[in-house]
N, C-alpha and C. Protein backbone atom coordinates (compact mmCIF):
# COMPACT_ATOMS: atom_id res chain seq x y z
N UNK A 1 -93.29 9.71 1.46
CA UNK A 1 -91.94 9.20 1.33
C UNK A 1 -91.75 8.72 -0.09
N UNK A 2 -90.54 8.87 -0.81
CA UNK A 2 -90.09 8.68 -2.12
C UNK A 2 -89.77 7.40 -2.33
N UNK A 3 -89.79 6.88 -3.26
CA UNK A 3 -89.04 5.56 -3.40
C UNK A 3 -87.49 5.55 -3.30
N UNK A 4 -86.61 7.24 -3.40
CA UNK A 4 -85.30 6.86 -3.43
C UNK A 4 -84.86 6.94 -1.76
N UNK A 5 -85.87 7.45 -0.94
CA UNK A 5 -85.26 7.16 0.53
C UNK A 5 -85.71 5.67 0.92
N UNK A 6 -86.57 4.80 0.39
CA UNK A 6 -86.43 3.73 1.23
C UNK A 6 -85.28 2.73 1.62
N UNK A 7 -84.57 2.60 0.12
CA UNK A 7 -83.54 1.47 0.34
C UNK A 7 -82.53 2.38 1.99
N UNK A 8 -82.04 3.57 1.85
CA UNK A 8 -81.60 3.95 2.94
C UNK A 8 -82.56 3.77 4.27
N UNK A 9 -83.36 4.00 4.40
CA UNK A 9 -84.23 3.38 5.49
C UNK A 9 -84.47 2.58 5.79
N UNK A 10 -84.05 1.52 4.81
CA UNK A 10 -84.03 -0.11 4.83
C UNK A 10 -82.71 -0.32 5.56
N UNK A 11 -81.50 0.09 4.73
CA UNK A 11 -80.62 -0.05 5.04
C UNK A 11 -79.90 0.47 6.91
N UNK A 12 -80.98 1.45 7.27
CA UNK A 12 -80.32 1.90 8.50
C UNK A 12 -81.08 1.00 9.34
N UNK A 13 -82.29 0.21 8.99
CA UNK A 13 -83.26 -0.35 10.29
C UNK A 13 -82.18 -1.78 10.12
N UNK A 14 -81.54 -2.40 8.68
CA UNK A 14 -81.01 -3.45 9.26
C UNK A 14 -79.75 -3.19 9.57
N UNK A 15 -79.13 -2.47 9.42
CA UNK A 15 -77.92 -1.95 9.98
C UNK A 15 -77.82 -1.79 11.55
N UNK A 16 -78.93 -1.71 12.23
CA UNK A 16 -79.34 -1.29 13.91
C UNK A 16 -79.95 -2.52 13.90
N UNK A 17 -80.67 -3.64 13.38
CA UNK A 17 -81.08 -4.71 13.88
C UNK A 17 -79.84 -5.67 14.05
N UNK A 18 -78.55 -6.06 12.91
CA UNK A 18 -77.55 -6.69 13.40
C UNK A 18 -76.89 -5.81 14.03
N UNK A 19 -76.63 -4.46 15.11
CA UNK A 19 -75.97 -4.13 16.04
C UNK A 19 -76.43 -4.67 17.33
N UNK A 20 -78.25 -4.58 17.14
CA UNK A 20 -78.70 -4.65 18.13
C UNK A 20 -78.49 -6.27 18.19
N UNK A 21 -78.68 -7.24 17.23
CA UNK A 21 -78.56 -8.81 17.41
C UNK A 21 -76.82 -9.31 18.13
N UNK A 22 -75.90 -7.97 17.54
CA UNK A 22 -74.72 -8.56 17.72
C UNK A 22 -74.77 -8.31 19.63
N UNK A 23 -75.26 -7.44 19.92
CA UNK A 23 -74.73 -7.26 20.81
C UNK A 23 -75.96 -6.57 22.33
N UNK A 24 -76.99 -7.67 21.88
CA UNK A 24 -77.74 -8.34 23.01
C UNK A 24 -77.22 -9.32 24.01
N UNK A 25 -78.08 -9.24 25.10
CA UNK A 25 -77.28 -10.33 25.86
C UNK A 25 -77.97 -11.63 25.49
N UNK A 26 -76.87 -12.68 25.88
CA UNK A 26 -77.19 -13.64 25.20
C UNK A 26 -77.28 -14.56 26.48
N UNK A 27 -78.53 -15.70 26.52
CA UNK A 27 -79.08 -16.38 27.54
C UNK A 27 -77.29 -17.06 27.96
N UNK A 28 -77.04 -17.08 28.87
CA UNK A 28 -76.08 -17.65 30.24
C UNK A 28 -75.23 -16.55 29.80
N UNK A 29 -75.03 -15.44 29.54
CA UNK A 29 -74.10 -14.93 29.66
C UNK A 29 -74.09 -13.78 30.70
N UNK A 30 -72.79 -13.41 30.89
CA UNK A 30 -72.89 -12.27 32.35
C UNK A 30 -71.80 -11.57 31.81
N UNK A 31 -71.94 -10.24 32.48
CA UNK A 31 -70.28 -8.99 32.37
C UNK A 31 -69.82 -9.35 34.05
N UNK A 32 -68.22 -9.59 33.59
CA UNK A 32 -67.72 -9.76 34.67
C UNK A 32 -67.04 -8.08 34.79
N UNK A 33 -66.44 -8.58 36.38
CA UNK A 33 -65.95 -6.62 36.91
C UNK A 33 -64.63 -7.41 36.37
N UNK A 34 -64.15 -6.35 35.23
CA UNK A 34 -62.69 -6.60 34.76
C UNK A 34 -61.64 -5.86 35.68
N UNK A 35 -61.61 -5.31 36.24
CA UNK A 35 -60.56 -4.15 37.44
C UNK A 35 -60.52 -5.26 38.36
N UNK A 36 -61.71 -5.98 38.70
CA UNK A 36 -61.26 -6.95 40.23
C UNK A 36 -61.21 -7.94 39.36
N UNK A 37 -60.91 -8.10 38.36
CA UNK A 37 -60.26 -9.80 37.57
C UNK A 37 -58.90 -9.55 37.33
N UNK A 38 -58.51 -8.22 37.21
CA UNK A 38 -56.98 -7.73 37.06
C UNK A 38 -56.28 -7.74 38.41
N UNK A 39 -57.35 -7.25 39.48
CA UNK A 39 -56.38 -7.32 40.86
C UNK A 39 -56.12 -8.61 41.26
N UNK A 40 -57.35 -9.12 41.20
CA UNK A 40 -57.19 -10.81 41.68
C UNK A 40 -56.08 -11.38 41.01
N UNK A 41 -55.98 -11.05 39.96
CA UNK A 41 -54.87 -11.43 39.23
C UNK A 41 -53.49 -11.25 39.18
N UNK A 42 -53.18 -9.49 38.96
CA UNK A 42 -51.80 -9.28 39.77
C UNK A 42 -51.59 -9.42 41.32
N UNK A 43 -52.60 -9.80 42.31
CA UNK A 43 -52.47 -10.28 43.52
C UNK A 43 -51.60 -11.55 43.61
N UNK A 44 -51.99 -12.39 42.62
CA UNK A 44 -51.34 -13.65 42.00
C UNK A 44 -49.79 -13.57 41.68
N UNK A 45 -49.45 -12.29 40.92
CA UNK A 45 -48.01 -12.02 40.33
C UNK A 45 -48.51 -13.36 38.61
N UNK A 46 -49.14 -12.94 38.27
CA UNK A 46 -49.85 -13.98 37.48
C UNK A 46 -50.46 -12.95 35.83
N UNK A 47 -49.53 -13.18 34.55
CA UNK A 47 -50.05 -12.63 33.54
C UNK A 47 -51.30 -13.26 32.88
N UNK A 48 -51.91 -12.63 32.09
CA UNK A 48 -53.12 -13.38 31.56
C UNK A 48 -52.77 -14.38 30.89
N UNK A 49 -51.83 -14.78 29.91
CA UNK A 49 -51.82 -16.02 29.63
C UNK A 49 -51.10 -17.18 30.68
N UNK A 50 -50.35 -16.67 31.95
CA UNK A 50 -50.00 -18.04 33.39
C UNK A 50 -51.72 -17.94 33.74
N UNK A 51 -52.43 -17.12 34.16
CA UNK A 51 -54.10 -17.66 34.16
C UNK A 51 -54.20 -18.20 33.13
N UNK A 52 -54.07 -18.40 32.19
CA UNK A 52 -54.95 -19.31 31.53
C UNK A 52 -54.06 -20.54 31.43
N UNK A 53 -53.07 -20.82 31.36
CA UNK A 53 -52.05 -21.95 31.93
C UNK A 53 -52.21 -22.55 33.01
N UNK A 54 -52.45 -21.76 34.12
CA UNK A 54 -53.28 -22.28 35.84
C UNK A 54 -54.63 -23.00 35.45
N UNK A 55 -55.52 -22.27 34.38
CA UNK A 55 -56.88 -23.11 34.64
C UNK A 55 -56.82 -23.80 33.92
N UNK A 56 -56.02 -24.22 32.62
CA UNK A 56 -55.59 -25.40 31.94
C UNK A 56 -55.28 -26.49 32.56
N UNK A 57 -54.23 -26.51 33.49
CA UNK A 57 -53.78 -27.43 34.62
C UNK A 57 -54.39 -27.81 35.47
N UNK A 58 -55.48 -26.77 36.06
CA UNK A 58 -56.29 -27.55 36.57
C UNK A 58 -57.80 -27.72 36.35
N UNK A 59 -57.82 -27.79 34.77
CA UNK A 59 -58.59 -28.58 34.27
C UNK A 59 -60.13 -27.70 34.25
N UNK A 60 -60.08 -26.38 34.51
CA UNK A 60 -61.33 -25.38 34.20
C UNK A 60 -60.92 -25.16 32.85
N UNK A 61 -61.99 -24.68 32.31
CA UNK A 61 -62.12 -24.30 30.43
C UNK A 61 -62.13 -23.24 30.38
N UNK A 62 -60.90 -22.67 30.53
CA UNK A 62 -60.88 -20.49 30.28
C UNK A 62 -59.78 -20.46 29.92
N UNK A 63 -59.73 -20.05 28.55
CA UNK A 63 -58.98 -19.87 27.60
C UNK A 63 -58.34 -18.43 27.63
N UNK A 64 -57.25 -18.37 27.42
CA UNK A 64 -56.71 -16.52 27.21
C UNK A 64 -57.27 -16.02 26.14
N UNK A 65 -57.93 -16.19 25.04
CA UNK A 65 -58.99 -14.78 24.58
C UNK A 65 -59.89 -14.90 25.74
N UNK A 66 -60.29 -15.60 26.21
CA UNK A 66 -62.01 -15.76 27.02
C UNK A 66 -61.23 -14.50 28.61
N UNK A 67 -60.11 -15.07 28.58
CA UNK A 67 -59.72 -13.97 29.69
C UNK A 67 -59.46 -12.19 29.20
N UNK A 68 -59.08 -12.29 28.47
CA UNK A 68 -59.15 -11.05 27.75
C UNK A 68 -60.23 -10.22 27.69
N UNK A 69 -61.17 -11.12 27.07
CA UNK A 69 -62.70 -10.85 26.68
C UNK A 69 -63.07 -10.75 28.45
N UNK A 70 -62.70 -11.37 28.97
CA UNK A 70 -63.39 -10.76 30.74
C UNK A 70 -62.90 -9.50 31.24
N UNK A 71 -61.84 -9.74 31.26
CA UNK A 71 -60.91 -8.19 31.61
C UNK A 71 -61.59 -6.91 31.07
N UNK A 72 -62.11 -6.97 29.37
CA UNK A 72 -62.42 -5.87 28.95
C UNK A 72 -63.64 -5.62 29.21
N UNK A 73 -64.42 -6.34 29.90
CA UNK A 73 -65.73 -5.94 30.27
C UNK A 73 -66.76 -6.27 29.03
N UNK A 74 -66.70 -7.36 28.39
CA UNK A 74 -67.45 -8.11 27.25
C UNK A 74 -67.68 -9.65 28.22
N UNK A 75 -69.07 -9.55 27.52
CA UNK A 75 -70.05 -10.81 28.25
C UNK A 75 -69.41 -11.94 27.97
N UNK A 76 -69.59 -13.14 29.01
CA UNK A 76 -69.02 -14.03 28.94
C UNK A 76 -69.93 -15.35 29.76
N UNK A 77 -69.72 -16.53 29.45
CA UNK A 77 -70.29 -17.57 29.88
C UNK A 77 -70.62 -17.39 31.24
N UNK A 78 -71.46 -18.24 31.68
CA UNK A 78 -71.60 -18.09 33.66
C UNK A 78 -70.51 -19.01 33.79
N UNK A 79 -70.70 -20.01 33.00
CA UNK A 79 -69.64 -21.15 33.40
C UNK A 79 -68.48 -20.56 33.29
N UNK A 80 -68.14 -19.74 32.66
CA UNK A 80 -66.46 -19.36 32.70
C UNK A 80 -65.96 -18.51 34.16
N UNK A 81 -67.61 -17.64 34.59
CA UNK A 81 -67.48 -16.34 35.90
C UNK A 81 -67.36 -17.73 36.90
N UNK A 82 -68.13 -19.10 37.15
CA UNK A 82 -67.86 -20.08 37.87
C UNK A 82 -66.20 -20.73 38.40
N UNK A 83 -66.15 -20.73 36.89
CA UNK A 83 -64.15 -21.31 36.86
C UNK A 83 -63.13 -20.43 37.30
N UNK A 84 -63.66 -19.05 37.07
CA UNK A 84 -62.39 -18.07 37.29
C UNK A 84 -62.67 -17.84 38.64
N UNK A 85 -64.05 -17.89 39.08
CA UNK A 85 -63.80 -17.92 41.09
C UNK A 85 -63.59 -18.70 41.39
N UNK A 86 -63.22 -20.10 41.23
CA UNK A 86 -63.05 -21.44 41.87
C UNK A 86 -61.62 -21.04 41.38
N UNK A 87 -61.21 -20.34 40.88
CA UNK A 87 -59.71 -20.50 40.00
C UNK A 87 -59.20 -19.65 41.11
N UNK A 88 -59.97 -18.56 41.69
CA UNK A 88 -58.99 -17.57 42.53
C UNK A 88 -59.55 -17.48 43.89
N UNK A 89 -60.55 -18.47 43.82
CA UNK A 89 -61.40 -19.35 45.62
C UNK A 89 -61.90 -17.77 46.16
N UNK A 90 -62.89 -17.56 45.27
CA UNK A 90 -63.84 -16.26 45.76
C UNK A 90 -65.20 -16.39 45.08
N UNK A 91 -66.14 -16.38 46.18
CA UNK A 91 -67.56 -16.19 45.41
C UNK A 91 -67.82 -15.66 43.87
N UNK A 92 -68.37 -16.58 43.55
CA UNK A 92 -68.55 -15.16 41.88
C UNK A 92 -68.85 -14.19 41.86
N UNK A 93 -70.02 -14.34 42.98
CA UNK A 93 -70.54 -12.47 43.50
C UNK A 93 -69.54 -11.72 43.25
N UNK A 94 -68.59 -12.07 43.49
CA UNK A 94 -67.28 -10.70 43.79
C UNK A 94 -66.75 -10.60 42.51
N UNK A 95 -66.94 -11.51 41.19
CA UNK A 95 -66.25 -11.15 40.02
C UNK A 95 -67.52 -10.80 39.57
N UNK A 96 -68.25 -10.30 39.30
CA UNK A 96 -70.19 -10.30 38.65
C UNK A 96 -69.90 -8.88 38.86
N UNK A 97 -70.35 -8.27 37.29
CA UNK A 97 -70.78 -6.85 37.13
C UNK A 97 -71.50 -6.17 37.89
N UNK A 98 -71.76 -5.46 38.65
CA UNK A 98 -73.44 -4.90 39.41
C UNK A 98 -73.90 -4.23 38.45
N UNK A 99 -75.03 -4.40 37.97
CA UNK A 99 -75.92 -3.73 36.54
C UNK A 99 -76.89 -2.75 37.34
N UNK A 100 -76.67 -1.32 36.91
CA UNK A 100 -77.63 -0.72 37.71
C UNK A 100 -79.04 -0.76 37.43
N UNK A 101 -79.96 -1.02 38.85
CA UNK A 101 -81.06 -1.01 38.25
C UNK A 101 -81.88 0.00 37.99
């Protein structure tokens, strides 16, 4: 190997180490099922930001990016998959990704 391929070989291993850092899972976090966070939701007659106005009011911490960020199927706190089933009185089981094994 040459000295003019390393910096590129440098450059692609850290280029894949912050993809891979950005977007590891990160300890308490979970993928929620965004399709049954949308039904539960228009079941409601309820836009994403009146959810996040509902759990404001009553005092759960889920913010409309954090709902957004659930919907699209990006990891999110346990504590938040906790608030949004107590928010729509359904096990979390039922909002929780199934990760195949």
């Amino acid at each position: 190997m040459n000295d003019s391929t390393r910096p590129n070989d440098a450059a692609s291993i850290d280029a894949a180490d912050r993809f891979i850092a950005k977007n590891a899972p990160k300890p308490g976090s979970v993928l929620l099922d965004g399709a049954e966070l949308r039904r539960l939701r228009h079941a409601r007659l309820m836009s994403q930001q009146e959810l996040a106005d509902h759990c404001e009011d009553r005092r759960y911490r889920v913010s409309l990016p954090t709902i957004k960020r659930a919907e699209l199927g990006r990891r999110v706190r346990f504590r938040v998959a906790r608030e949004l089933a107590r928010c729509f009185d359904v096990p979390v089981l039922q909002i929780l990704r199934a990760i195949p094994a």
